[in-house]
C-alpha atoms as a PDB file:
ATOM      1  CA  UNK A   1     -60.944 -67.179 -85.433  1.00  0.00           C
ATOM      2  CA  UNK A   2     -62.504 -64.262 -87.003  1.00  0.00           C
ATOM      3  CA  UNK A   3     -62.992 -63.822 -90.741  1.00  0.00           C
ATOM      4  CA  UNK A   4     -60.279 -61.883 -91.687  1.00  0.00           C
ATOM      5  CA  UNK A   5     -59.766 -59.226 -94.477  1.00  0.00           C
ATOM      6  CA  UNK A   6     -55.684 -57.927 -95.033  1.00  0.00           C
ATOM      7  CA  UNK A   7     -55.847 -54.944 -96.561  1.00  0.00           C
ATOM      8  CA  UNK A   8     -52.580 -53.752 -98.487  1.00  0.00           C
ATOM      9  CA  UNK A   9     -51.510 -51.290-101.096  1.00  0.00           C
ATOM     10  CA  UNK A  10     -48.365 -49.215-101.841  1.00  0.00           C
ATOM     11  CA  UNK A  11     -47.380 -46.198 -99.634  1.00  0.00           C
ATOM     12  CA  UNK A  12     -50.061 -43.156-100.829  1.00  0.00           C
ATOM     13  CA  UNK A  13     -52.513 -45.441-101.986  1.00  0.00           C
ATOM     14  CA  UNK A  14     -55.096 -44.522 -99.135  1.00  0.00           C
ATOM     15  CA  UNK A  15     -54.521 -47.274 -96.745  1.00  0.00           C
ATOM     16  CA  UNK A  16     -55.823 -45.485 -94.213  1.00  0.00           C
ATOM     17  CA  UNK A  17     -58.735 -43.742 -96.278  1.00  0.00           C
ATOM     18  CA  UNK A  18     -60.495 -46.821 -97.096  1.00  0.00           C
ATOM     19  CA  UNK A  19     -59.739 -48.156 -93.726  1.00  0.00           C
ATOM     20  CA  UNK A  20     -61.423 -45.485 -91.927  1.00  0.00           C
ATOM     21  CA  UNK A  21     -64.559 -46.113 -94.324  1.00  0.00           C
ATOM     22  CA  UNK A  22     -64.320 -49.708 -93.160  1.00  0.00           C
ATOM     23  CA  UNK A  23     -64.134 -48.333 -89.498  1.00  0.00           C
ATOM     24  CA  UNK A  24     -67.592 -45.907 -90.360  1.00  0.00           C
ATOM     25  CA  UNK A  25     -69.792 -49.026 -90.389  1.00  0.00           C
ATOM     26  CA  UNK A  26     -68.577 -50.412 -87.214  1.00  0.00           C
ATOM     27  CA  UNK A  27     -65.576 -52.865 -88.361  1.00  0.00           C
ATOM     28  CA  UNK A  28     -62.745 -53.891 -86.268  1.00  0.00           C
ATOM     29  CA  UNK A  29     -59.492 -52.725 -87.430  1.00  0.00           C
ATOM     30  CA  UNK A  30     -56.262 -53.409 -86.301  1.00  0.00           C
ATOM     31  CA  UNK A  31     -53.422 -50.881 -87.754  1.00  0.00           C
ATOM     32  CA  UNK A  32     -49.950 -52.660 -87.884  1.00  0.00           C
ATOM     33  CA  UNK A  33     -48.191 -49.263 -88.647  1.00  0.00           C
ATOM     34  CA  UNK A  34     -49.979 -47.842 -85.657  1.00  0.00           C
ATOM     35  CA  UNK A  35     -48.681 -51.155 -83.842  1.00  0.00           C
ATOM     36  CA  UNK A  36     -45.600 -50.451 -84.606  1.00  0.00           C
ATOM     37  CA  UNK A  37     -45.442 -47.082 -83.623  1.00  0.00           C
ATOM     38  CA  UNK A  38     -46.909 -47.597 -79.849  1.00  0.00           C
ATOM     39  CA  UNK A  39     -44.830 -50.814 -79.832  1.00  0.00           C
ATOM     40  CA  UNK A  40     -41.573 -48.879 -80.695  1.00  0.00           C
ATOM     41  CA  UNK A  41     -41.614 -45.727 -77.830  1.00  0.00           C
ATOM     42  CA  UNK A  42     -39.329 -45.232 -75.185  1.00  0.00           C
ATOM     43  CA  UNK A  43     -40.455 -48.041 -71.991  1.00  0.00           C
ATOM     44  CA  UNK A  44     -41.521 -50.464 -74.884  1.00  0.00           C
ATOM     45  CA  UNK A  45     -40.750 -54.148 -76.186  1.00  0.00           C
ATOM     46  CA  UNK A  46     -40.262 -52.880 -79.782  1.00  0.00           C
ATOM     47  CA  UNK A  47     -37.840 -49.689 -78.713  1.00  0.00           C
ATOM     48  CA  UNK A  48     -35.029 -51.723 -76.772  1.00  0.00           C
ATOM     49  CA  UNK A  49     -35.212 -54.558 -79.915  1.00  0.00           C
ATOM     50  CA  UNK A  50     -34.866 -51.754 -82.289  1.00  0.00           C
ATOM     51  CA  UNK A  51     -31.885 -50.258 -80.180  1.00  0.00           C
ATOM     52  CA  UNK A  52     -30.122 -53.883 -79.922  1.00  0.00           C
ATOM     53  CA  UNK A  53     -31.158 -54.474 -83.662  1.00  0.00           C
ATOM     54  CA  UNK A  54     -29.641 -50.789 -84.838  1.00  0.00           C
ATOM     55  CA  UNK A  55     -27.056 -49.464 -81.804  1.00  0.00           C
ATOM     56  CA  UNK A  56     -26.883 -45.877 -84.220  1.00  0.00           C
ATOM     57  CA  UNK A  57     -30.572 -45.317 -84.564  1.00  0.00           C
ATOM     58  CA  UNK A  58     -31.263 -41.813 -83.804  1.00  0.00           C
ATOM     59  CA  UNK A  59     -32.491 -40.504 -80.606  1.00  0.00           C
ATOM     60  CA  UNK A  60     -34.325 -37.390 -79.917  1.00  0.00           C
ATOM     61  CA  UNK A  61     -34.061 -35.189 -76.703  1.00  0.00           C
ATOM     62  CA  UNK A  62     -36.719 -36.546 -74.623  1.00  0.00           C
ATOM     63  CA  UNK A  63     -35.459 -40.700 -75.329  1.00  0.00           C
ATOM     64  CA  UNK A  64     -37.438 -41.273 -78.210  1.00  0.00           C
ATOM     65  CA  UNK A  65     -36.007 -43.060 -81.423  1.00  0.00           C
ATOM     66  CA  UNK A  66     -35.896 -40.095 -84.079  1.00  0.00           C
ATOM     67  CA  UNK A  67     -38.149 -41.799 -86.605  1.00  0.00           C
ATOM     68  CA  UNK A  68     -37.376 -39.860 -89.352  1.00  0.00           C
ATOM     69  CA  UNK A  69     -34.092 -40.616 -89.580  1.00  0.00           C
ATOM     70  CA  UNK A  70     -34.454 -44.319 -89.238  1.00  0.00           C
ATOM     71  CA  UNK A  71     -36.681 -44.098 -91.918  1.00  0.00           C
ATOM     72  CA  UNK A  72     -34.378 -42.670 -94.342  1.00  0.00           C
ATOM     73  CA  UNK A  73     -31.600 -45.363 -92.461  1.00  0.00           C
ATOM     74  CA  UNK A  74     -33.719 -48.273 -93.469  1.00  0.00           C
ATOM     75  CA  UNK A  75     -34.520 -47.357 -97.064  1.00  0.00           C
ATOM     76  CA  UNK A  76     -30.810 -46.887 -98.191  1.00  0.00           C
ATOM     77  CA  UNK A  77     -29.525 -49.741 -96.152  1.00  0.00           C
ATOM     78  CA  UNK A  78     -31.736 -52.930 -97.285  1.00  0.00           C
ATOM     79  CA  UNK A  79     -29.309 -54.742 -94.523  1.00  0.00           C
ATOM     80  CA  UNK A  80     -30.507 -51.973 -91.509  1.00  0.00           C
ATOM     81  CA  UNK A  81     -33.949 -52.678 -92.840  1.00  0.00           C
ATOM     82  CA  UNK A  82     -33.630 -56.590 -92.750  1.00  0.00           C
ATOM     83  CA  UNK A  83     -32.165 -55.839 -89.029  1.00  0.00           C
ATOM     84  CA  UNK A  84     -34.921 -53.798 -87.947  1.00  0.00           C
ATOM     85  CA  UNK A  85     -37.630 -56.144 -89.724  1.00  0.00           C
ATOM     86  CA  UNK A  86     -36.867 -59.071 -87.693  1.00  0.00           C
ATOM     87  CA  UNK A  87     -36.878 -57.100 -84.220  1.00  0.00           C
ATOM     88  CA  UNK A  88     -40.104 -55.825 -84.797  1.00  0.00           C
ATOM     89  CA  UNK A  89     -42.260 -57.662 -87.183  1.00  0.00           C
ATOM     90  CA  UNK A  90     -42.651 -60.289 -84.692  1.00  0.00           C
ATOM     91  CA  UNK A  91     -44.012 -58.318 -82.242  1.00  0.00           C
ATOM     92  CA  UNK A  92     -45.893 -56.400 -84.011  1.00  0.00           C
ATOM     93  CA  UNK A  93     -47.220 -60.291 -85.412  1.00  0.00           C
ATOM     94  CA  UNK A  94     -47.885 -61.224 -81.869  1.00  0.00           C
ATOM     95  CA  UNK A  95     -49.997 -57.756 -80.450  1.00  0.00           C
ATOM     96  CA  UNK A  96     -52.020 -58.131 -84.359  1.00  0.00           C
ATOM     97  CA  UNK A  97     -53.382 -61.726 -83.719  1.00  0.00           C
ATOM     98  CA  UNK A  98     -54.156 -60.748 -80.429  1.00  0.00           C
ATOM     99  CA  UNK A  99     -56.192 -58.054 -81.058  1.00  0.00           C
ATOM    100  CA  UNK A 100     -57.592 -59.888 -84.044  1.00  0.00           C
ATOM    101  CA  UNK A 101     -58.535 -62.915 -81.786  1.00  0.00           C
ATOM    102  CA  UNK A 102     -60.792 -60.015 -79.503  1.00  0.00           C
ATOM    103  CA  UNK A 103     -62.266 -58.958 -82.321  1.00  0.00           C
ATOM    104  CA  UNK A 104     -66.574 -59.080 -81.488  1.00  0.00           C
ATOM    105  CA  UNK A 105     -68.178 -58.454 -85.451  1.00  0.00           C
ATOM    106  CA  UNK A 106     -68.759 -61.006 -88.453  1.00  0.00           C
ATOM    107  CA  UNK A 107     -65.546 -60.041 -89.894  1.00  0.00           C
ATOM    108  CA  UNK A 108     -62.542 -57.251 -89.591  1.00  0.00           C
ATOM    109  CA  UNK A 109     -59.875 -55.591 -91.059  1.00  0.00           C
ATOM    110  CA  UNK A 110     -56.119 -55.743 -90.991  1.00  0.00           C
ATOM    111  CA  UNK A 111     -53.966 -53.045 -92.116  1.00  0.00           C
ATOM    112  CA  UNK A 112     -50.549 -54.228 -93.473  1.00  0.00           C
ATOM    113  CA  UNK A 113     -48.382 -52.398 -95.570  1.00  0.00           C
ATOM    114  CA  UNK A 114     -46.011 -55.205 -96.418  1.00  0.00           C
ATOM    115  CA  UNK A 115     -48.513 -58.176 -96.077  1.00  0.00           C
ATOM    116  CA  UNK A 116     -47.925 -59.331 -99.845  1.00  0.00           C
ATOM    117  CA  UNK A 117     -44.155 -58.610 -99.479  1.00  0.00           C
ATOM    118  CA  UNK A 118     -43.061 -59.845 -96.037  1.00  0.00           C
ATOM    119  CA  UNK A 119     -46.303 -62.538 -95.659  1.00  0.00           C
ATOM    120  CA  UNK A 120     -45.760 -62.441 -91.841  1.00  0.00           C
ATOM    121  CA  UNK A 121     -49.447 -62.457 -90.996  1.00  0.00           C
ATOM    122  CA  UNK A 122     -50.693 -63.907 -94.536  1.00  0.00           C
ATOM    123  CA  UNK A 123     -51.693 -67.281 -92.699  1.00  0.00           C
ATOM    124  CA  UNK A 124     -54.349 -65.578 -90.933  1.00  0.00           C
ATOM    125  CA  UNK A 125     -55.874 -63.244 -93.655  1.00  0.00           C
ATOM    126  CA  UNK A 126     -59.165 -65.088 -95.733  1.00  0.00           C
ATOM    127  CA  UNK A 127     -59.245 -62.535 -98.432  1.00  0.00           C
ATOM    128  CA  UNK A 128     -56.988 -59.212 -99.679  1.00  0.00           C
ATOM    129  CA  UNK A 129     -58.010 -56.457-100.363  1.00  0.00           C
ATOM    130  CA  UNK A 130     -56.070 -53.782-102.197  1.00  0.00           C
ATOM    131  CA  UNK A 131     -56.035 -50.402-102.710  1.00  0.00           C
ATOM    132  CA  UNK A 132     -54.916 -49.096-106.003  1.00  0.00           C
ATOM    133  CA  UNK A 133     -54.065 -45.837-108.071  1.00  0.00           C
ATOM    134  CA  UNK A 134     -51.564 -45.087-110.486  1.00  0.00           C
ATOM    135  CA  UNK A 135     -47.857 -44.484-108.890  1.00  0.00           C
ATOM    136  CA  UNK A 136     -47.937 -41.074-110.146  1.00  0.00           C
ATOM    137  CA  UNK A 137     -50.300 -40.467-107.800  1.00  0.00           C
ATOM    138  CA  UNK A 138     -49.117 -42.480-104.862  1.00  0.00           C
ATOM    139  CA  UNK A 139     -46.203 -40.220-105.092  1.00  0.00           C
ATOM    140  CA  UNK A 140     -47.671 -37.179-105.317  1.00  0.00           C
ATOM    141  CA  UNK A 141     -49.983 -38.300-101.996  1.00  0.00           C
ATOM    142  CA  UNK A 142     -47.215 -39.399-100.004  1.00  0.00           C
ATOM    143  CA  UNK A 143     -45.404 -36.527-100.713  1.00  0.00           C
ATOM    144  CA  UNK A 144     -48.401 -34.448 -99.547  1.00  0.00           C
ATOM    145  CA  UNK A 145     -48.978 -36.152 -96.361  1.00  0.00           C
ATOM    146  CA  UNK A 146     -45.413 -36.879 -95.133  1.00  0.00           C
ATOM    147  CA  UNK A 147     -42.880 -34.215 -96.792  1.00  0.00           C
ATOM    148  CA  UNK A 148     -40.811 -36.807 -98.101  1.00  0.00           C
ATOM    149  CA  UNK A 149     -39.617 -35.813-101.284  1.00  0.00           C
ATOM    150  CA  UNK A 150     -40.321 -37.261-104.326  1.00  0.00           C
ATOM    151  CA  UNK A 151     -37.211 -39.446-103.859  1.00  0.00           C
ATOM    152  CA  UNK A 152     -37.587 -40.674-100.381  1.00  0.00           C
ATOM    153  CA  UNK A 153     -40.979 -42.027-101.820  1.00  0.00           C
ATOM    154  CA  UNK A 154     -39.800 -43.705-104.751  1.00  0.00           C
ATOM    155  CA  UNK A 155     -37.313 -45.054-102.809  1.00  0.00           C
ATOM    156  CA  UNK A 156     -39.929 -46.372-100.367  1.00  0.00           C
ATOM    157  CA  UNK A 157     -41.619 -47.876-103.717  1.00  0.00           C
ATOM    158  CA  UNK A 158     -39.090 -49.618-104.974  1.00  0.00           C
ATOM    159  CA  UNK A 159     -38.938 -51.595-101.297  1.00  0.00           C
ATOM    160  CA  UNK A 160     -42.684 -52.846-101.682  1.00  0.00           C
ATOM    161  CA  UNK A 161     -44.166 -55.041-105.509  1.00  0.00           C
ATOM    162  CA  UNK A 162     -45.000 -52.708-108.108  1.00  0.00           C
ATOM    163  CA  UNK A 163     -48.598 -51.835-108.429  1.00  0.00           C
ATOM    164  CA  UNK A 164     -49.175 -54.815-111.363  1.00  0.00           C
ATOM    165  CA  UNK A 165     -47.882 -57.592-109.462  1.00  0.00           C
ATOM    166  CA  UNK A 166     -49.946 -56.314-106.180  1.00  0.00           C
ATOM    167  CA  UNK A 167     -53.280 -56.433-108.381  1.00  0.00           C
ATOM    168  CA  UNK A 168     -52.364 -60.278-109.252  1.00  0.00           C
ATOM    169  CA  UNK A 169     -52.424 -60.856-105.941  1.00  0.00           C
ATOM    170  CA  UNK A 170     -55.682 -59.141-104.800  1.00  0.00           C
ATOM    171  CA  UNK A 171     -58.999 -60.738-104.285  1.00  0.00           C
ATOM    172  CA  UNK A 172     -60.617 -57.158-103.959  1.00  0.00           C
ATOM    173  CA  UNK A 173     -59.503 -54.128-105.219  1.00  0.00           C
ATOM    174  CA  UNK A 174     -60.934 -50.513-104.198  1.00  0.00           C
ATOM    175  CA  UNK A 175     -59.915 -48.103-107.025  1.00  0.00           C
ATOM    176  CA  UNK A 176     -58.788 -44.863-105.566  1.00  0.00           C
ATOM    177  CA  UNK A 177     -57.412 -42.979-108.603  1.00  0.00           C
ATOM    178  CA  UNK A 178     -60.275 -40.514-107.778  1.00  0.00           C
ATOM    179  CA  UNK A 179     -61.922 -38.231-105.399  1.00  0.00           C
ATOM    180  CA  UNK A 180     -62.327 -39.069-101.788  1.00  0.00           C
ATOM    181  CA  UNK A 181     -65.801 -39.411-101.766  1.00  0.00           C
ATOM    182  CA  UNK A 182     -65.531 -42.107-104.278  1.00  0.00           C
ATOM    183  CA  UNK A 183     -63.750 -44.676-101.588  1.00  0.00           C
ATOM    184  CA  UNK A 184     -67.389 -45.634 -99.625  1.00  0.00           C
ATOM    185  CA  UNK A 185     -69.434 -47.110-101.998  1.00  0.00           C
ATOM    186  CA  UNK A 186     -67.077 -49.104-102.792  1.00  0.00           C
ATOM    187  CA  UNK A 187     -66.427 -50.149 -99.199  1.00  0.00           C
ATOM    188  CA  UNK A 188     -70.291 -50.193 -98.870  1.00  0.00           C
ATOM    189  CA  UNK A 189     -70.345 -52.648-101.544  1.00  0.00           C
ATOM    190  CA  UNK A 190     -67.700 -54.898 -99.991  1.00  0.00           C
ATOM    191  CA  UNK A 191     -68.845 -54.824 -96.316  1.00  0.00           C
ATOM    192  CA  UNK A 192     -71.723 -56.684 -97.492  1.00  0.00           C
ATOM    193  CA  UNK A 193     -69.826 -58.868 -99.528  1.00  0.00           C
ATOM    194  CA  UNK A 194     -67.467 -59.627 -96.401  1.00  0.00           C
ATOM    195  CA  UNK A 195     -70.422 -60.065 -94.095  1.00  0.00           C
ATOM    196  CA  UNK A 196     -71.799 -62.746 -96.760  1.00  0.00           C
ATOM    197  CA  UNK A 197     -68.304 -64.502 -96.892  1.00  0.00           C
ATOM    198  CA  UNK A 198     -67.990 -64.480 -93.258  1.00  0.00           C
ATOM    199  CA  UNK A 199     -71.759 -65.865 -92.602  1.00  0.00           C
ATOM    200  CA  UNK A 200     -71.125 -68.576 -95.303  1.00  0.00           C
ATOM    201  CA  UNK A 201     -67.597 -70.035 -93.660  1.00  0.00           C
ATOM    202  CA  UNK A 202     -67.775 -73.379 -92.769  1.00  0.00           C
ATOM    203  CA  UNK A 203     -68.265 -73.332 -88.612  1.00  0.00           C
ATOM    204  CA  UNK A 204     -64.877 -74.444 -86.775  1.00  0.00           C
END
């Protein structure tokens, strides 16, 4: 098995940010959101599990699930989310590991929202990695980025652990309160720690 880095953070941390800087030097990522999303269109696994899990989700014109409003379903209905969590997560567990297991370089990357929260693919992450700012800013980010309002995102928040608990639980942490350009050092600084870690595991 590859050595394995989860990384996590709250929604408008910069997730994807740091995860592209990880992706600059040449590491393997694997993107459960993007997993998600080509698991979940019309002709796949994840899209006739989310229709049996939620028989009123949303449908667009052309057949496929309106995913804006079963986002705003599953944040005000914790019991539509729970529904919708157990159709897909396992899938989405089941494509990760095997990309994960194809993976080539000392070590990769795994990009999971809700690792700390839901734990579904905790057993095969070595080391987390989190990446922090202050929730004023996550807020205004997310905002920025998706058009949710403020509201929709704090909503969103209040689904995932608050920012303290999710630094308790970090081995890493790349601060990204600041500019962009301040995200790869820091992810310069932990590929070689990562390749170190990986190069040092016990073999088998």
């Amino acid at each position: 098995m590859p050595y394995v880095v989860g990384l996590t953070g709250g929604i408008g941390s910069g997730k994807t940010a740091v995860a592209n800087a990880f992706a600059n030097l040449g590491i393997e990522v694997v993107d459960t959101d993007a997993l998600a999303h080509r698991l979940s269109a019309a002709g796949q696994p994840g899209y006739a599990a989310i229709r049996a899990a939620l028989r009123d989700v949303p449908v667009r014109v052309d057949g496929e699930i309106d995913r804006a409003a079963l986002r705003r379903l599953v944040f005000s209905d914790a019991q539509a989310r729970a529904r919708l969590e157990a159709a897909l997560h396992p899938l989405i567990g089941a494509e990760a590991r095997k990309e994960v297991g194809a993976w080539k370089g000392p070590y990769g990357l795994i990009v999971v929202p809700l690792l700390l929260e839901r734990g579904g693919l905790r057993s095969i992450v070595e080391r987390i990695l989190v990446v922090d700012c202050s929730e004023e800013q996550q807020v205004l980010r997310a905002v920025a980025r998706s058009g949710l309002s403020p509201e929709d995102v704090r909503a969103i928040m209040a689904t995932q652990w608050p920012r303290v608990r999710r630094l308790a639980a970090a081995d890493d942490v790349v601060d990204n309160a600041g500019e962009l350009d301040a995200i790869a050092p820091q992810v310069l600084a932990l590929d070689r720690r990562y390749r170190e870690l990986a190069a040092s595991r016990p073999a088998g």
